[in-house]
N, C-alpha and C. Protein backbone atom coordinates (compact mmCIF):
# COMPACT_ATOMS: atom_id res chain seq x y z
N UNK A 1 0.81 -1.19 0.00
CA UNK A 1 0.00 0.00 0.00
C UNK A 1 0.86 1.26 0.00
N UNK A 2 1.63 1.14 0.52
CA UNK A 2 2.95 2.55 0.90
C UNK A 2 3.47 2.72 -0.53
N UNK A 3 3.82 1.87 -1.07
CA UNK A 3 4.61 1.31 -2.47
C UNK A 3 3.47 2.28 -3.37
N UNK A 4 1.93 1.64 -3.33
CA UNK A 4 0.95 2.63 -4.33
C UNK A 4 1.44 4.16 -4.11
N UNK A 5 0.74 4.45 -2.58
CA UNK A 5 0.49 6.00 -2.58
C UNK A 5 2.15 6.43 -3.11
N UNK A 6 3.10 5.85 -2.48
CA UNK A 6 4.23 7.19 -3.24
C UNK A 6 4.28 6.94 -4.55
N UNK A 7 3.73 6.00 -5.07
CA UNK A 7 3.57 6.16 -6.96
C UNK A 7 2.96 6.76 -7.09
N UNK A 8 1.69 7.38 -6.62
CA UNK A 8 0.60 8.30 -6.70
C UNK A 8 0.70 9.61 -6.70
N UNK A 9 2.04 9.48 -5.31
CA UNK A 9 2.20 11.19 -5.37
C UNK A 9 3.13 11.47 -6.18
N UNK A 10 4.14 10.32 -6.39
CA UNK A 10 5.63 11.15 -7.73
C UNK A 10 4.63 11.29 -8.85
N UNK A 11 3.80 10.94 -8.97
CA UNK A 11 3.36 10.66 -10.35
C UNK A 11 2.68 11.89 -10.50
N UNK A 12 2.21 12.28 -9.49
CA UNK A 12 1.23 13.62 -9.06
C UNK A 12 2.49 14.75 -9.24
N UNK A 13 3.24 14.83 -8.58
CA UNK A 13 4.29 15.78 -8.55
C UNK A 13 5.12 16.06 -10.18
N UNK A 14 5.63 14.90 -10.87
CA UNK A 14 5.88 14.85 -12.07
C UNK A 14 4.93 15.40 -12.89
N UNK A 15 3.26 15.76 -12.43
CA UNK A 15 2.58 15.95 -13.50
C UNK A 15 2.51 17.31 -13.56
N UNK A 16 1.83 17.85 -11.89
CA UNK A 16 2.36 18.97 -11.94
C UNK A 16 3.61 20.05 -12.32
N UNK A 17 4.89 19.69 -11.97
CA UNK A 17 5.91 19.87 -12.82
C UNK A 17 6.19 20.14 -14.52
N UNK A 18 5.61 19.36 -14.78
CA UNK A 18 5.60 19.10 -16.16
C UNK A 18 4.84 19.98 -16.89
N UNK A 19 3.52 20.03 -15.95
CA UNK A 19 2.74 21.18 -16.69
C UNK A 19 2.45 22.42 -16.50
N UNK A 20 3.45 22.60 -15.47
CA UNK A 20 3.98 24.19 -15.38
C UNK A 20 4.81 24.11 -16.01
N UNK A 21 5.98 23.46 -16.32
CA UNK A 21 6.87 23.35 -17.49
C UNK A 21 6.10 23.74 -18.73
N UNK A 22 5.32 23.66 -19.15
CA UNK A 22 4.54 23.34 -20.63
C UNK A 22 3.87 24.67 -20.79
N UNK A 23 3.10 24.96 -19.60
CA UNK A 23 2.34 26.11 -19.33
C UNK A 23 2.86 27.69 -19.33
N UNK A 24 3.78 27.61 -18.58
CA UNK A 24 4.90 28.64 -18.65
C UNK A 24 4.92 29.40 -19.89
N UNK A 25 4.88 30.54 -19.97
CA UNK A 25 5.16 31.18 -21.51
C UNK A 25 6.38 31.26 -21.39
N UNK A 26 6.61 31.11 -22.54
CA UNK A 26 8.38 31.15 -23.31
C UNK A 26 9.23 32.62 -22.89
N UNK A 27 10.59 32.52 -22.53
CA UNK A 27 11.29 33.28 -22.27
C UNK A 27 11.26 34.32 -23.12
N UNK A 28 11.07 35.80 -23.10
CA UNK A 28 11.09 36.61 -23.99
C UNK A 28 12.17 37.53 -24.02
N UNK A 29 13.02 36.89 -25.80
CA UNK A 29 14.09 37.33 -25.70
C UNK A 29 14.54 38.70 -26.58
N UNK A 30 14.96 39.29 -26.41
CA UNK A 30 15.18 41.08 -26.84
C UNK A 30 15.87 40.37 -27.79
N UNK A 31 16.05 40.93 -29.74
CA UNK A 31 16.38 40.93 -30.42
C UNK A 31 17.26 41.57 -30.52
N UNK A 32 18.74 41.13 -30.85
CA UNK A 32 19.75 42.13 -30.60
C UNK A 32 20.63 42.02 -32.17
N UNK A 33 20.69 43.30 -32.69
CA UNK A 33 20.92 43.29 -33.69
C UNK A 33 22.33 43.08 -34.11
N UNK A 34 22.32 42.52 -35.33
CA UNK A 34 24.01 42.25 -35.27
C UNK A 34 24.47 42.80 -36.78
N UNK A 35 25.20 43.56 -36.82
CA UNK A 35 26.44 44.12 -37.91
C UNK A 35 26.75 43.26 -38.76
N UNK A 36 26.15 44.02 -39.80
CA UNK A 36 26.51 42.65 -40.95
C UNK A 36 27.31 44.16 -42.30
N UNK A 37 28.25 43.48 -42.26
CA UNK A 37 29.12 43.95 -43.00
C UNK A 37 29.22 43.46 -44.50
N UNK A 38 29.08 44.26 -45.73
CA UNK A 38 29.20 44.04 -47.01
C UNK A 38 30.17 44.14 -47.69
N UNK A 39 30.81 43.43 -48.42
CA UNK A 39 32.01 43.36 -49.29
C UNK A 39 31.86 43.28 -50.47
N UNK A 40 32.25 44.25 -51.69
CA UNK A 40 31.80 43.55 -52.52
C UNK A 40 33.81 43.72 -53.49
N UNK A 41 33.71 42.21 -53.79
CA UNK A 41 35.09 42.65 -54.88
C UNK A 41 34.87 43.24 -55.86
N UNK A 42 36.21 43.78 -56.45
CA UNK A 42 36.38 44.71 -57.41
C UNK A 42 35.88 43.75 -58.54
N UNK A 43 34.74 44.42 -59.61
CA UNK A 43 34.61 43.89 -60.66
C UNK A 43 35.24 44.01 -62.17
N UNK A 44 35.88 43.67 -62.72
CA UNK A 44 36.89 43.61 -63.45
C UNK A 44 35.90 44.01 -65.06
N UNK A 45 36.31 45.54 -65.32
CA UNK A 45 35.39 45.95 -66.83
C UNK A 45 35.94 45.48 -67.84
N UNK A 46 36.91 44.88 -68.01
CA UNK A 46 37.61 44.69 -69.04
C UNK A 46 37.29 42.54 -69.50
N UNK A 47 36.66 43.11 -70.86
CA UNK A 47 36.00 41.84 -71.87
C UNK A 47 36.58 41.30 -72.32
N UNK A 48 37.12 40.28 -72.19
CA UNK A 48 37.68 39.01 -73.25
C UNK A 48 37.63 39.77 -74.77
N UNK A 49 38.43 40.06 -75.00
CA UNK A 49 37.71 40.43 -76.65
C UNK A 49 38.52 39.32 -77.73
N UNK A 50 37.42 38.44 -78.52
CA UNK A 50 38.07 37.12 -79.43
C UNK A 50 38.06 37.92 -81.06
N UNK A 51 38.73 37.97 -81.72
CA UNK A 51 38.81 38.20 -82.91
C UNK A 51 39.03 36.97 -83.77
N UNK A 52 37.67 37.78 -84.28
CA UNK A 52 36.79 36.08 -85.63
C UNK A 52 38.02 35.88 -86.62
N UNK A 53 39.29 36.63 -86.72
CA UNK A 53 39.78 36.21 -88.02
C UNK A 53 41.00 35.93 -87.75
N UNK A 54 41.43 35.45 -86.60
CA UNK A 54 42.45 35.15 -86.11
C UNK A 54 42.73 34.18 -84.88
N UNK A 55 41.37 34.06 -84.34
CA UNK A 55 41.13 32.82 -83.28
C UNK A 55 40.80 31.87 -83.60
N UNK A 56 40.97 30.47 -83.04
CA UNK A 56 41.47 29.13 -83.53
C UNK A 56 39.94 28.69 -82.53
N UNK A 57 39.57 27.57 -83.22
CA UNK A 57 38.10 26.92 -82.68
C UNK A 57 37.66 26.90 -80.67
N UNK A 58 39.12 26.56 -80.31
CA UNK A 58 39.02 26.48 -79.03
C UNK A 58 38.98 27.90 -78.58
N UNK A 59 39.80 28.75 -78.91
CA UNK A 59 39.49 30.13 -78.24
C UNK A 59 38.10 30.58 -78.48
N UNK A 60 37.31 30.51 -79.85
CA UNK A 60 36.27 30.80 -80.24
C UNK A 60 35.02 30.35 -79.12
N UNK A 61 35.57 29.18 -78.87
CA UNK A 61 34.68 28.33 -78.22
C UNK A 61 34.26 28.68 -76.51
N UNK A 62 35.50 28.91 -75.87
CA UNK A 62 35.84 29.61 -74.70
C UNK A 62 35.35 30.83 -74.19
N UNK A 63 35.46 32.05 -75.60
CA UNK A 63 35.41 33.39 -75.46
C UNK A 63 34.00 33.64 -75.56
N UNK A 64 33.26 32.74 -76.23
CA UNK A 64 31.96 33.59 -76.72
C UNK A 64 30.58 32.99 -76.29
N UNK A 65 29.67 33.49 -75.67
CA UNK A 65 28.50 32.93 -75.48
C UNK A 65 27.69 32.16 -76.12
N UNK A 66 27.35 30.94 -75.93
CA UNK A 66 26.40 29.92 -76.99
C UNK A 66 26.89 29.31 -77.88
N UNK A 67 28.45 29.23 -78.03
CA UNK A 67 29.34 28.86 -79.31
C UNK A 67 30.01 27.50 -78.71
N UNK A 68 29.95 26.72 -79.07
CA UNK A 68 29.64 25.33 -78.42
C UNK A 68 31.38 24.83 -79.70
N UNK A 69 31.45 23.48 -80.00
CA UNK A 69 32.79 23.06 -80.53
C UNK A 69 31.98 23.07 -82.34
N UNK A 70 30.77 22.95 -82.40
CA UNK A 70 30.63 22.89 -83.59
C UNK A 70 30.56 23.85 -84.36
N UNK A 71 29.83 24.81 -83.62
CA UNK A 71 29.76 26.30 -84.28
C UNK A 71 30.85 26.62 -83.94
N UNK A 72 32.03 26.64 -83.49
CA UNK A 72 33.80 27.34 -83.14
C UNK A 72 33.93 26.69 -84.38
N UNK A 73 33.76 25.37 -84.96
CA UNK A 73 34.71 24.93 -85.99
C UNK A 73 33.78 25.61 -87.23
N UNK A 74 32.59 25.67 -87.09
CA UNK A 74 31.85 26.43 -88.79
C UNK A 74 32.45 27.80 -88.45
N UNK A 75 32.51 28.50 -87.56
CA UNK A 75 33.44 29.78 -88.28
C UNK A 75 34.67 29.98 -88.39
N UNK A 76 35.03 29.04 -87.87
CA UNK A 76 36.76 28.82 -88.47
C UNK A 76 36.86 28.56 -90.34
N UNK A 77 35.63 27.24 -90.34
CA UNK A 77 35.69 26.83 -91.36
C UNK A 77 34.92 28.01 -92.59
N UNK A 78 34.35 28.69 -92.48
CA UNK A 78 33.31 29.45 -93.06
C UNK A 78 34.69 30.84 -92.99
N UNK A 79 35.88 31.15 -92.51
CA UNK A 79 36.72 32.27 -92.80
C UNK A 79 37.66 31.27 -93.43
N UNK A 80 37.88 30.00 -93.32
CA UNK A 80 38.85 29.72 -94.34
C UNK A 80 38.68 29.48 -95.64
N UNK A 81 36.90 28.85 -95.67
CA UNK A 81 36.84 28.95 -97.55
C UNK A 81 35.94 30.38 -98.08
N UNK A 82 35.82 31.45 -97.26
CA UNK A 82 35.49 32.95 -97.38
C UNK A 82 36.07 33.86 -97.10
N UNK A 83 37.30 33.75 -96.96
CA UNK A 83 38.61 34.46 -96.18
C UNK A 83 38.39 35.13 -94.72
N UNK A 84 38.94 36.71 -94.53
CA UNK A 84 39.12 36.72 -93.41
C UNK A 84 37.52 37.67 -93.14
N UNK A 85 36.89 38.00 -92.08
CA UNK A 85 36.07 38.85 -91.91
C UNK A 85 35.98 40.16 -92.05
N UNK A 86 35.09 40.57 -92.89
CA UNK A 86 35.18 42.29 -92.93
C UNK A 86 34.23 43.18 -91.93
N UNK A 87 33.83 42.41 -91.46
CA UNK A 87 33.00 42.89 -89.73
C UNK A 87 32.37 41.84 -89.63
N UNK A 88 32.18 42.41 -87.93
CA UNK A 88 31.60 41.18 -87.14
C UNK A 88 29.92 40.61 -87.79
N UNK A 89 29.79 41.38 -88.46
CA UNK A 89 27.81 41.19 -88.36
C UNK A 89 28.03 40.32 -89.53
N UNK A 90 29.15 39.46 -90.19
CA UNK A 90 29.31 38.48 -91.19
C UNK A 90 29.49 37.33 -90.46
N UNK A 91 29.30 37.16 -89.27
CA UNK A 91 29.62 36.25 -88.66
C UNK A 91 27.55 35.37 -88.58
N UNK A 92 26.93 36.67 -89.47
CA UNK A 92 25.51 35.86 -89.52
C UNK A 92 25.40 34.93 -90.86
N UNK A 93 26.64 35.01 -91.70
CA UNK A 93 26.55 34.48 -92.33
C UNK A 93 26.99 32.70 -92.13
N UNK A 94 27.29 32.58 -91.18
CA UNK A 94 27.67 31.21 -90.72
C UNK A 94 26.34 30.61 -90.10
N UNK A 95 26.38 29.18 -90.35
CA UNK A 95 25.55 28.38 -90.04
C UNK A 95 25.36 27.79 -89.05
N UNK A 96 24.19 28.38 -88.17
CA UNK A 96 24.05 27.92 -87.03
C UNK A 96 24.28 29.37 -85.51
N UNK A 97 24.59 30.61 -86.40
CA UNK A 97 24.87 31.93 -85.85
C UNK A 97 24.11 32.77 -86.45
N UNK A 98 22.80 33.22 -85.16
CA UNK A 98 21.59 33.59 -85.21
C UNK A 98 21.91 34.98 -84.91
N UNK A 99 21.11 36.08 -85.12
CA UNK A 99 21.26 37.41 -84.51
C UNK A 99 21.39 37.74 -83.20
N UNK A 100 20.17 37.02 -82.01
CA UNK A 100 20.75 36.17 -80.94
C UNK A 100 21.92 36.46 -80.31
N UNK A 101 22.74 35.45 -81.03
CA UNK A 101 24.39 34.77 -80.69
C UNK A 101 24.46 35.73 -81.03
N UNK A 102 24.77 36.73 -82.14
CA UNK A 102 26.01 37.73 -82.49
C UNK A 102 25.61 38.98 -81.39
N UNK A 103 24.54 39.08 -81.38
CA UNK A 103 23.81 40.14 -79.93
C UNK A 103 25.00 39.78 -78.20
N UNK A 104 24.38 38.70 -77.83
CA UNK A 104 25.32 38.37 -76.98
C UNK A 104 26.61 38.71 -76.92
N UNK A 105 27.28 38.45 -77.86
CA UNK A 105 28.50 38.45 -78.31
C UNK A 105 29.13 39.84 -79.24
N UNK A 106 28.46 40.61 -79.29
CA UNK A 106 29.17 41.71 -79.78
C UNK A 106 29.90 42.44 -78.86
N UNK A 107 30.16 43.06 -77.88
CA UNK A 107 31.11 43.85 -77.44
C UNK A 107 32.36 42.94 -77.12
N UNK A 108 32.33 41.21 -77.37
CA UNK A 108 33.90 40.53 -77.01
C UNK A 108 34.26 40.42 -78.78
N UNK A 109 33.64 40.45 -79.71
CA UNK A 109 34.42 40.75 -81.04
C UNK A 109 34.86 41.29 -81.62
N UNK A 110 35.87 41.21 -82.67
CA UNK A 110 36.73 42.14 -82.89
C UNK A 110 37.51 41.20 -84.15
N UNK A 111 37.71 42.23 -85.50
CA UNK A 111 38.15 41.67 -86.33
C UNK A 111 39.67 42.03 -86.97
N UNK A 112 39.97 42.69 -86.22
CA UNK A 112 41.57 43.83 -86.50
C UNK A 112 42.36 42.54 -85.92
């Protein structure tokens, strides 16, 4: 019988406990602001510039937006059996180089 009641009362005491634990509103904590510092690195203005009549498929390929190994080799191939370029906007004459692509890509070309 002794054995019941003190199970009765820890059990009583644990409950109470517990649900003032539960009950309790949450600690209210002051938001403290913290310094956040911005960095930004130096951005570098200066463009790759590839020139169509003198760069080799891989540079082509590297330098210019959307110009993948096949289109690097049609304008390699398209200035060697049409010679060299007399401006960049002949570069629509190649196959597979949309207005698009040469848009993207105009301020890194250069035919000098």
């Amino acid at each position: 019988m002794l054995r019941k009641s003190l199970s009765v009362l820890l059990f009583s005491c644990l409950t109470s406990l517990s649900a003032g634990v539960f009950a309790a509103e949450p600690a209210k904590s002051e938001a403290v602001p913290v310094p956040v510092t911005v960095s930004q690195a130096p951005v570098s203005a200066e463009v790759q510039v590839v020139n169509l009549n003198t760069a080799d498929a891989a540079a082509l390929e590297s330098g210019l937006i959307g110009i993948g190994k096949v289109k690097a080799q049609a304008i390699v191939d398209h200035r060697t059996a049409n010679g060299p370029f007399a401006s960049v906007d002949e570069l629509l004459e190649v196959k597979g180089i949309g207005a698009a692509t040469l848009e993207k890509n105009r301020d890194k070309l250069s035919i000098n």
